[in-house]
C-alpha atoms as a PDB file:
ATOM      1  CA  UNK A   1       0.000   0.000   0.000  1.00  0.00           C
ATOM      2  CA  UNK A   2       1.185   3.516  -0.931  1.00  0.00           C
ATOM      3  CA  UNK A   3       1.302   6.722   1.285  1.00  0.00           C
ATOM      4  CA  UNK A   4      -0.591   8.478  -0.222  1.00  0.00           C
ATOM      5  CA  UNK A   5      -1.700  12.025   1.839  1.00  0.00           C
ATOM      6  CA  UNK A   6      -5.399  12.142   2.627  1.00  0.00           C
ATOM      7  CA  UNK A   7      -7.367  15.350   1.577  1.00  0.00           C
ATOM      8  CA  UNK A   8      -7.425  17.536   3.900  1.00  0.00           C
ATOM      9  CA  UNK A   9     -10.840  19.685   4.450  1.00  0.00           C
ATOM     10  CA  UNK A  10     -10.413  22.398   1.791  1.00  0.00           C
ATOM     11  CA  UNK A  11      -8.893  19.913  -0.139  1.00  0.00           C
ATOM     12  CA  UNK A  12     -12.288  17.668   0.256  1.00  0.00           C
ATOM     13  CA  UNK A  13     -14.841  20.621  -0.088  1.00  0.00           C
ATOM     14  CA  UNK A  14     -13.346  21.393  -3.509  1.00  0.00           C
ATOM     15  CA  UNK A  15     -13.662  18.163  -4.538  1.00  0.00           C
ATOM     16  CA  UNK A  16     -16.898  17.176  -3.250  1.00  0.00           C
ATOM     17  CA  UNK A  17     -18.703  20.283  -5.233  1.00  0.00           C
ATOM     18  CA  UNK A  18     -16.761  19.212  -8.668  1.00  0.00           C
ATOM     19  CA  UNK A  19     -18.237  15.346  -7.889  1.00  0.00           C
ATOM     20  CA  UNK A  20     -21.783  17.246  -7.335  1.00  0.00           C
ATOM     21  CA  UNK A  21     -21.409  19.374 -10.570  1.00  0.00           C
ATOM     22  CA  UNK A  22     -20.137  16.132 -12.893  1.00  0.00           C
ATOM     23  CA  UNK A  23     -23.067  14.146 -11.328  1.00  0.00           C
ATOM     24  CA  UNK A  24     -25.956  16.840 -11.319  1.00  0.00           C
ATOM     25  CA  UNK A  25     -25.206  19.095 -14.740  1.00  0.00           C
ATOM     26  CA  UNK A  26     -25.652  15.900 -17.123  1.00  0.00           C
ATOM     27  CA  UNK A  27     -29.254  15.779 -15.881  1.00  0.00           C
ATOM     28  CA  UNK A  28     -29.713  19.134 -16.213  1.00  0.00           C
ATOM     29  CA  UNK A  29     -28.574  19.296 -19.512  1.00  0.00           C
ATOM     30  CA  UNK A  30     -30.017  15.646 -20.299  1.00  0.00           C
ATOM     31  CA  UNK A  31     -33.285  16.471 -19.303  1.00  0.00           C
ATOM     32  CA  UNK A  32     -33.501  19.585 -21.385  1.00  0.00           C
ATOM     33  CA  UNK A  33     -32.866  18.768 -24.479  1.00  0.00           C
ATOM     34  CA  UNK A  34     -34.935  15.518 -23.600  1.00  0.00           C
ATOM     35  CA  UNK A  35     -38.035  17.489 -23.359  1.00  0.00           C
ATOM     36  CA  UNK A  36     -37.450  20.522 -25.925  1.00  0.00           C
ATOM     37  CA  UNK A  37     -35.619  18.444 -28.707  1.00  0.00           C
ATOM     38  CA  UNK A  38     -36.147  14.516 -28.034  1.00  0.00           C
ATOM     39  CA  UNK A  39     -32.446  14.033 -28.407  1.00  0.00           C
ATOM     40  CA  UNK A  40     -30.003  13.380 -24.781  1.00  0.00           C
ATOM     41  CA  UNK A  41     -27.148  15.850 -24.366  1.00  0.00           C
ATOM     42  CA  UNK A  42     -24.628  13.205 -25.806  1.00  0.00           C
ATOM     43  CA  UNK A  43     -26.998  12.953 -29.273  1.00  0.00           C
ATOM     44  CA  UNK A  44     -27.131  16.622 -29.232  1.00  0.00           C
ATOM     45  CA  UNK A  45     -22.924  16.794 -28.555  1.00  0.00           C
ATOM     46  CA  UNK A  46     -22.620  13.915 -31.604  1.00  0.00           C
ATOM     47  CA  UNK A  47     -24.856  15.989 -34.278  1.00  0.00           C
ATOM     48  CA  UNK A  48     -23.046  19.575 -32.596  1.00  0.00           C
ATOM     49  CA  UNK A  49     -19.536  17.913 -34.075  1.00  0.00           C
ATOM     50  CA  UNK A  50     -20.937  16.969 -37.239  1.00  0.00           C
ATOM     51  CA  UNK A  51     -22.557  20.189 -37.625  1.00  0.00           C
ATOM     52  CA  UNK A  52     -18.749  22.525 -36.927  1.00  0.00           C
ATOM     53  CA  UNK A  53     -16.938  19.727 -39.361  1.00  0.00           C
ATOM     54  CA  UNK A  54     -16.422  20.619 -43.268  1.00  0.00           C
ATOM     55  CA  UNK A  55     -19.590  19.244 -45.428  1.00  0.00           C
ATOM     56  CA  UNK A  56     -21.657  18.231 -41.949  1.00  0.00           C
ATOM     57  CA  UNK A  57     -19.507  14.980 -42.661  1.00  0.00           C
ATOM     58  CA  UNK A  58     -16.694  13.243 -40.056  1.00  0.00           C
ATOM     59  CA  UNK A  59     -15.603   9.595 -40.704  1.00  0.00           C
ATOM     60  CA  UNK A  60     -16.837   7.456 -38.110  1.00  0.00           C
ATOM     61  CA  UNK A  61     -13.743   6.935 -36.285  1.00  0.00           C
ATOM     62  CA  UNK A  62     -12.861  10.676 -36.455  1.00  0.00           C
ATOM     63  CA  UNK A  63     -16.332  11.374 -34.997  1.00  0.00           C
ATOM     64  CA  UNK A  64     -15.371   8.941 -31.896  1.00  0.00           C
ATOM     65  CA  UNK A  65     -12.309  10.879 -31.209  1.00  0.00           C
ATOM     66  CA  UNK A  66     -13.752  13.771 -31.505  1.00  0.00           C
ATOM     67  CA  UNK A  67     -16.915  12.240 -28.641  1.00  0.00           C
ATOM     68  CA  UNK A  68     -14.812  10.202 -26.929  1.00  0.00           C
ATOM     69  CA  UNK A  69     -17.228   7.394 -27.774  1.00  0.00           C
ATOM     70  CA  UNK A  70     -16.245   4.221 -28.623  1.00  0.00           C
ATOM     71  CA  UNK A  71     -17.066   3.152 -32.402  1.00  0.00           C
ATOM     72  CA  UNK A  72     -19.450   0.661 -30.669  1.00  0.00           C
ATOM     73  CA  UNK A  73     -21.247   3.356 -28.608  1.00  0.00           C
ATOM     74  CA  UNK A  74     -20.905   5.797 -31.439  1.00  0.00           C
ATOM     75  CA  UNK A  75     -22.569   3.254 -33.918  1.00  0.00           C
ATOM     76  CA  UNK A  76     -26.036   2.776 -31.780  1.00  0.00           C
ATOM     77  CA  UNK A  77     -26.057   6.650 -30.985  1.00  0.00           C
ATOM     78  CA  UNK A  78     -25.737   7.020 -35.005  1.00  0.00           C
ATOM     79  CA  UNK A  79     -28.336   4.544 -35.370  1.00  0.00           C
ATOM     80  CA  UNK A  80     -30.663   5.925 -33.637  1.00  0.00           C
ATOM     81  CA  UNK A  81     -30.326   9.547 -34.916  1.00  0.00           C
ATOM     82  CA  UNK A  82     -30.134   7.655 -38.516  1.00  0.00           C
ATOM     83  CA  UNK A  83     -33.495   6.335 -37.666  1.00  0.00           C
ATOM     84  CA  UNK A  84     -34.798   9.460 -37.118  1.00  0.00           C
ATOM     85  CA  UNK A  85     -33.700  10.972 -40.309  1.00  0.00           C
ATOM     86  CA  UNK A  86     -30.986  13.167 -38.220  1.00  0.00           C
ATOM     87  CA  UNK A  87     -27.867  11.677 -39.694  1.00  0.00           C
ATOM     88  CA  UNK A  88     -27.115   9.237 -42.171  1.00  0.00           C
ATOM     89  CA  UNK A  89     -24.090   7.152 -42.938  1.00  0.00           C
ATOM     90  CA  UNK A  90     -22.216   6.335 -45.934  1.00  0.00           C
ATOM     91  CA  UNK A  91     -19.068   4.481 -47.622  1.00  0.00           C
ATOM     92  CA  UNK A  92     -16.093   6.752 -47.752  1.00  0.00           C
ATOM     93  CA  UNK A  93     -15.511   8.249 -51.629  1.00  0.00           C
ATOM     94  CA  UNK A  94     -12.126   5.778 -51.966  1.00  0.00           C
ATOM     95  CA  UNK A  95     -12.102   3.664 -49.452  1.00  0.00           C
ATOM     96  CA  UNK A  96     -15.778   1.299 -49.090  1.00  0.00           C
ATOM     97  CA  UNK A  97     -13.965   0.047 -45.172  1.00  0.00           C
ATOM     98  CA  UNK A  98     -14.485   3.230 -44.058  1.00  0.00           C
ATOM     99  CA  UNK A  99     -18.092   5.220 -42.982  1.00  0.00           C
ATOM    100  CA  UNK A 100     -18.798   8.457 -42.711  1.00  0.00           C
ATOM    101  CA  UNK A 101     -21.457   9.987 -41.002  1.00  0.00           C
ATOM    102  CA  UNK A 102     -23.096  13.730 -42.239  1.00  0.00           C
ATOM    103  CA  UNK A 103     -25.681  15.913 -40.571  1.00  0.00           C
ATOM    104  CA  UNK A 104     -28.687  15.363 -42.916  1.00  0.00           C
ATOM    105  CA  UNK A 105     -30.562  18.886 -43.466  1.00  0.00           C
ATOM    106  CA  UNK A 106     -33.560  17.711 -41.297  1.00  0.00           C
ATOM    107  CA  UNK A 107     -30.818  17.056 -38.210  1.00  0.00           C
ATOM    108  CA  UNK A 108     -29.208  20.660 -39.308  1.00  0.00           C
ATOM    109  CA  UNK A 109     -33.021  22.339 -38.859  1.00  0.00           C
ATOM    110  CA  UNK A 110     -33.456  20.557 -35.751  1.00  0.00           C
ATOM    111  CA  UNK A 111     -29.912  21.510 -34.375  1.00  0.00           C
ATOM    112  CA  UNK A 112     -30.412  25.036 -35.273  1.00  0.00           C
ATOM    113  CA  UNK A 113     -34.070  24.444 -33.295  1.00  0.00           C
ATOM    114  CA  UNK A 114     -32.481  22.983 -30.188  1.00  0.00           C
ATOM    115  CA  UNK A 115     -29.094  25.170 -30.004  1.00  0.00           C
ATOM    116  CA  UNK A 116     -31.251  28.401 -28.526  1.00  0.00           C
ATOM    117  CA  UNK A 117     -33.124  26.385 -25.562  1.00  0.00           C
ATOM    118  CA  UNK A 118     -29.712  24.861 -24.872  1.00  0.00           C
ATOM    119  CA  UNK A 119     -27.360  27.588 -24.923  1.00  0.00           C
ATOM    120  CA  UNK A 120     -30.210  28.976 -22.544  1.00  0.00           C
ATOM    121  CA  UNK A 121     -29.733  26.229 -20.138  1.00  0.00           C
ATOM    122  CA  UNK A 122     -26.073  26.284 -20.072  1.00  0.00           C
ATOM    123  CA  UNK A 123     -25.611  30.003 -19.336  1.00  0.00           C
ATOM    124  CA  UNK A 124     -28.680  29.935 -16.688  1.00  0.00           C
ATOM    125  CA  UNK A 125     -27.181  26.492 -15.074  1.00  0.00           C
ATOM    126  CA  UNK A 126     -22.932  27.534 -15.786  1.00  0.00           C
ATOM    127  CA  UNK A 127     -22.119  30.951 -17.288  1.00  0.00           C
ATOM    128  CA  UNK A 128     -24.489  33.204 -15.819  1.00  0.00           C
ATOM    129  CA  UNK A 129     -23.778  32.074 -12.244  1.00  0.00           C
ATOM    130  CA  UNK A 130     -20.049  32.984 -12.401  1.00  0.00           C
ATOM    131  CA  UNK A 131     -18.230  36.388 -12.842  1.00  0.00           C
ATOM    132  CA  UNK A 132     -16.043  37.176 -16.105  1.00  0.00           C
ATOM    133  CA  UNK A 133     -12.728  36.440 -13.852  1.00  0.00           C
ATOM    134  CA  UNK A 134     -14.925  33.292 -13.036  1.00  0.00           C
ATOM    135  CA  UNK A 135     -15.678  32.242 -16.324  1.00  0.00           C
ATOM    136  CA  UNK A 136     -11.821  32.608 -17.088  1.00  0.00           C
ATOM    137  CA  UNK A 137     -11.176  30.388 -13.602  1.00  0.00           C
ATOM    138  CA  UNK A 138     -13.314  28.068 -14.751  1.00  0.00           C
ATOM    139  CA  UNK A 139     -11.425  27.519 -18.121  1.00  0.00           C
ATOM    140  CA  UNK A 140      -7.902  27.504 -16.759  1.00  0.00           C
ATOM    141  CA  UNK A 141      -8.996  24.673 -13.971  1.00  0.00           C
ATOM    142  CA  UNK A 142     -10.608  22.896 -16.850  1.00  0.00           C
ATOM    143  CA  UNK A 143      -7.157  22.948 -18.777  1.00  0.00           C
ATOM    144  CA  UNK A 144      -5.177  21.938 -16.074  1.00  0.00           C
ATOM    145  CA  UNK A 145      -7.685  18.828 -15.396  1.00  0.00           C
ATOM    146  CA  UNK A 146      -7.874  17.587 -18.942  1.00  0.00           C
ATOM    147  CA  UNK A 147      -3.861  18.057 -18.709  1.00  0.00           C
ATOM    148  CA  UNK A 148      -3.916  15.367 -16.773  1.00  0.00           C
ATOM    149  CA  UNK A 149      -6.667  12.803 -17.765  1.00  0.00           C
ATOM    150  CA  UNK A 150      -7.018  14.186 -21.575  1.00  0.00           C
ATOM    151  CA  UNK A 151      -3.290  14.088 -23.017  1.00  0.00           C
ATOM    152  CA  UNK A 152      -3.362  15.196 -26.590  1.00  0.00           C
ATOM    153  CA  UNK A 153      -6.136  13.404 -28.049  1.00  0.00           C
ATOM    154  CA  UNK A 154      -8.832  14.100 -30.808  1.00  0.00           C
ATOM    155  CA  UNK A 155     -11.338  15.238 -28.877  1.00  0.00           C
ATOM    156  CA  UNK A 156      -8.684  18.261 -27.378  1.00  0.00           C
ATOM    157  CA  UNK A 157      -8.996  20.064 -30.802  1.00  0.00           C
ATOM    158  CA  UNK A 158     -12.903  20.139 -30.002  1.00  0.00           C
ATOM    159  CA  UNK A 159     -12.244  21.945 -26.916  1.00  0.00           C
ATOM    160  CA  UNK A 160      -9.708  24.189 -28.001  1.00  0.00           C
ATOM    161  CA  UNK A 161     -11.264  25.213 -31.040  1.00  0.00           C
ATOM    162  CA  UNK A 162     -12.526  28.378 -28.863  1.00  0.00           C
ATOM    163  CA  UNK A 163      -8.870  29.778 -27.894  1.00  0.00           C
ATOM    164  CA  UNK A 164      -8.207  32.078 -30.016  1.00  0.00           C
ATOM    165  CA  UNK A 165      -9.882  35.513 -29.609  1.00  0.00           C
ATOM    166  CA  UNK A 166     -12.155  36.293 -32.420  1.00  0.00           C
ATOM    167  CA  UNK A 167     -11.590  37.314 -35.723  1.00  0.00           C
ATOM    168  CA  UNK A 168      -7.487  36.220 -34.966  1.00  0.00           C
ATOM    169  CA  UNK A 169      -7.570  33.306 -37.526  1.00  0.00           C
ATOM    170  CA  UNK A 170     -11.329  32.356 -37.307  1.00  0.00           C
END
Protein backbone atom coordinates (compact mmCIF):
# COMPACT_ATOMS: atom_id res chain seq x y z
CA UNK A 1 0.00 0.00 0.00
CA UNK A 2 1.18 3.52 -0.93
CA UNK A 3 1.30 6.72 1.29
CA UNK A 4 -0.59 8.48 -0.22
CA UNK A 5 -1.70 12.02 1.84
CA UNK A 6 -5.40 12.14 2.63
CA UNK A 7 -7.37 15.35 1.58
CA UNK A 8 -7.42 17.54 3.90
CA UNK A 9 -10.84 19.69 4.45
CA UNK A 10 -10.41 22.40 1.79
CA UNK A 11 -8.89 19.91 -0.14
CA UNK A 12 -12.29 17.67 0.26
CA UNK A 13 -14.84 20.62 -0.09
CA UNK A 14 -13.35 21.39 -3.51
CA UNK A 15 -13.66 18.16 -4.54
CA UNK A 16 -16.90 17.18 -3.25
CA UNK A 17 -18.70 20.28 -5.23
CA UNK A 18 -16.76 19.21 -8.67
CA UNK A 19 -18.24 15.35 -7.89
CA UNK A 20 -21.78 17.25 -7.34
CA UNK A 21 -21.41 19.37 -10.57
CA UNK A 22 -20.14 16.13 -12.89
CA UNK A 23 -23.07 14.15 -11.33
CA UNK A 24 -25.96 16.84 -11.32
CA UNK A 25 -25.21 19.09 -14.74
CA UNK A 26 -25.65 15.90 -17.12
CA UNK A 27 -29.25 15.78 -15.88
CA UNK A 28 -29.71 19.13 -16.21
CA UNK A 29 -28.57 19.30 -19.51
CA UNK A 30 -30.02 15.65 -20.30
CA UNK A 31 -33.29 16.47 -19.30
CA UNK A 32 -33.50 19.59 -21.39
CA UNK A 33 -32.87 18.77 -24.48
CA UNK A 34 -34.94 15.52 -23.60
CA UNK A 35 -38.04 17.49 -23.36
CA UNK A 36 -37.45 20.52 -25.93
CA UNK A 37 -35.62 18.44 -28.71
CA UNK A 38 -36.15 14.52 -28.03
CA UNK A 39 -32.45 14.03 -28.41
CA UNK A 40 -30.00 13.38 -24.78
CA UNK A 41 -27.15 15.85 -24.37
CA UNK A 42 -24.63 13.21 -25.81
CA UNK A 43 -27.00 12.95 -29.27
CA UNK A 44 -27.13 16.62 -29.23
CA UNK A 45 -22.92 16.79 -28.55
CA UNK A 46 -22.62 13.92 -31.60
CA UNK A 47 -24.86 15.99 -34.28
CA UNK A 48 -23.05 19.57 -32.60
CA UNK A 49 -19.54 17.91 -34.07
CA UNK A 50 -20.94 16.97 -37.24
CA UNK A 51 -22.56 20.19 -37.63
CA UNK A 52 -18.75 22.53 -36.93
CA UNK A 53 -16.94 19.73 -39.36
CA UNK A 54 -16.42 20.62 -43.27
CA UNK A 55 -19.59 19.24 -45.43
CA UNK A 56 -21.66 18.23 -41.95
CA UNK A 57 -19.51 14.98 -42.66
CA UNK A 58 -16.69 13.24 -40.06
CA UNK A 59 -15.60 9.59 -40.70
CA UNK A 60 -16.84 7.46 -38.11
CA UNK A 61 -13.74 6.93 -36.29
CA UNK A 62 -12.86 10.68 -36.46
CA UNK A 63 -16.33 11.37 -35.00
CA UNK A 64 -15.37 8.94 -31.90
CA UNK A 65 -12.31 10.88 -31.21
CA UNK A 66 -13.75 13.77 -31.50
CA UNK A 67 -16.91 12.24 -28.64
CA UNK A 68 -14.81 10.20 -26.93
CA UNK A 69 -17.23 7.39 -27.77
CA UNK A 70 -16.24 4.22 -28.62
CA UNK A 71 -17.07 3.15 -32.40
CA UNK A 72 -19.45 0.66 -30.67
CA UNK A 73 -21.25 3.36 -28.61
CA UNK A 74 -20.90 5.80 -31.44
CA UNK A 75 -22.57 3.25 -33.92
CA UNK A 76 -26.04 2.78 -31.78
CA UNK A 77 -26.06 6.65 -30.98
CA UNK A 78 -25.74 7.02 -35.01
CA UNK A 79 -28.34 4.54 -35.37
CA UNK A 80 -30.66 5.92 -33.64
CA UNK A 81 -30.33 9.55 -34.92
CA UNK A 82 -30.13 7.66 -38.52
CA UNK A 83 -33.49 6.33 -37.67
CA UNK A 84 -34.80 9.46 -37.12
CA UNK A 85 -33.70 10.97 -40.31
CA UNK A 86 -30.99 13.17 -38.22
CA UNK A 87 -27.87 11.68 -39.69
CA UNK A 88 -27.11 9.24 -42.17
CA UNK A 89 -24.09 7.15 -42.94
CA UNK A 90 -22.22 6.34 -45.93
CA UNK A 91 -19.07 4.48 -47.62
CA UNK A 92 -16.09 6.75 -47.75
CA UNK A 93 -15.51 8.25 -51.63
CA UNK A 94 -12.13 5.78 -51.97
CA UNK A 95 -12.10 3.66 -49.45
CA UNK A 96 -15.78 1.30 -49.09
CA UNK A 97 -13.96 0.05 -45.17
CA UNK A 98 -14.49 3.23 -44.06
CA UNK A 99 -18.09 5.22 -42.98
CA UNK A 100 -18.80 8.46 -42.71
CA UNK A 101 -21.46 9.99 -41.00
CA UNK A 102 -23.10 13.73 -42.24
CA UNK A 103 -25.68 15.91 -40.57
CA UNK A 104 -28.69 15.36 -42.92
CA UNK A 105 -30.56 18.89 -43.47
CA UNK A 106 -33.56 17.71 -41.30
CA UNK A 107 -30.82 17.06 -38.21
CA UNK A 108 -29.21 20.66 -39.31
CA UNK A 109 -33.02 22.34 -38.86
CA UNK A 110 -33.46 20.56 -35.75
CA UNK A 111 -29.91 21.51 -34.38
CA UNK A 112 -30.41 25.04 -35.27
CA UNK A 113 -34.07 24.44 -33.30
CA UNK A 114 -32.48 22.98 -30.19
CA UNK A 115 -29.09 25.17 -30.00
CA UNK A 116 -31.25 28.40 -28.53
CA UNK A 117 -33.12 26.38 -25.56
CA UNK A 118 -29.71 24.86 -24.87
CA UNK A 119 -27.36 27.59 -24.92
CA UNK A 120 -30.21 28.98 -22.54
CA UNK A 121 -29.73 26.23 -20.14
CA UNK A 122 -26.07 26.28 -20.07
CA UNK A 123 -25.61 30.00 -19.34
CA UNK A 124 -28.68 29.94 -16.69
CA UNK A 125 -27.18 26.49 -15.07
CA UNK A 126 -22.93 27.53 -15.79
CA UNK A 127 -22.12 30.95 -17.29
CA UNK A 128 -24.49 33.20 -15.82
CA UNK A 129 -23.78 32.07 -12.24
CA UNK A 130 -20.05 32.98 -12.40
CA UNK A 131 -18.23 36.39 -12.84
CA UNK A 132 -16.04 37.18 -16.10
CA UNK A 133 -12.73 36.44 -13.85
CA UNK A 134 -14.92 33.29 -13.04
CA UNK A 135 -15.68 32.24 -16.32
CA UNK A 136 -11.82 32.61 -17.09
CA UNK A 137 -11.18 30.39 -13.60
CA UNK A 138 -13.31 28.07 -14.75
CA UNK A 139 -11.43 27.52 -18.12
CA UNK A 140 -7.90 27.50 -16.76
CA UNK A 141 -9.00 24.67 -13.97
CA UNK A 142 -10.61 22.90 -16.85
CA UNK A 143 -7.16 22.95 -18.78
CA UNK A 144 -5.18 21.94 -16.07
CA UNK A 145 -7.69 18.83 -15.40
CA UNK A 146 -7.87 17.59 -18.94
CA UNK A 147 -3.86 18.06 -18.71
CA UNK A 148 -3.92 15.37 -16.77
CA UNK A 149 -6.67 12.80 -17.77
CA UNK A 150 -7.02 14.19 -21.58
CA UNK A 151 -3.29 14.09 -23.02
CA UNK A 152 -3.36 15.20 -26.59
CA UNK A 153 -6.14 13.40 -28.05
CA UNK A 154 -8.83 14.10 -30.81
CA UNK A 155 -11.34 15.24 -28.88
CA UNK A 156 -8.68 18.26 -27.38
CA UNK A 157 -9.00 20.06 -30.80
CA UNK A 158 -12.90 20.14 -30.00
CA UNK A 159 -12.24 21.94 -26.92
CA UNK A 160 -9.71 24.19 -28.00
CA UNK A 161 -11.26 25.21 -31.04
CA UNK A 162 -12.53 28.38 -28.86
CA UNK A 163 -8.87 29.78 -27.89
CA UNK A 164 -8.21 32.08 -30.02
CA UNK A 165 -9.88 35.51 -29.61
CA UNK A 166 -12.15 36.29 -32.42
CA UNK A 167 -11.59 37.31 -35.72
CA UNK A 168 -7.49 36.22 -34.97
CA UNK A 169 -7.57 33.31 -37.53
CA UNK A 170 -11.33 32.36 -37.31
Amino acid sequence: MTDTPWLDRRQMAAWVRFVAVLELLPGVLDSQLRRDSGVTHFDYFVMAVLAESPGRTLRMAELAGATNATLSRLSHVVQRLEERGLVERFPGPGDRRVTNARLTEEGWAMMREAAPGHVATVRRHVIDVLTPEQVDQLAAISDAVLAGIDPPSPMAAGYRRYDEPAGSGE
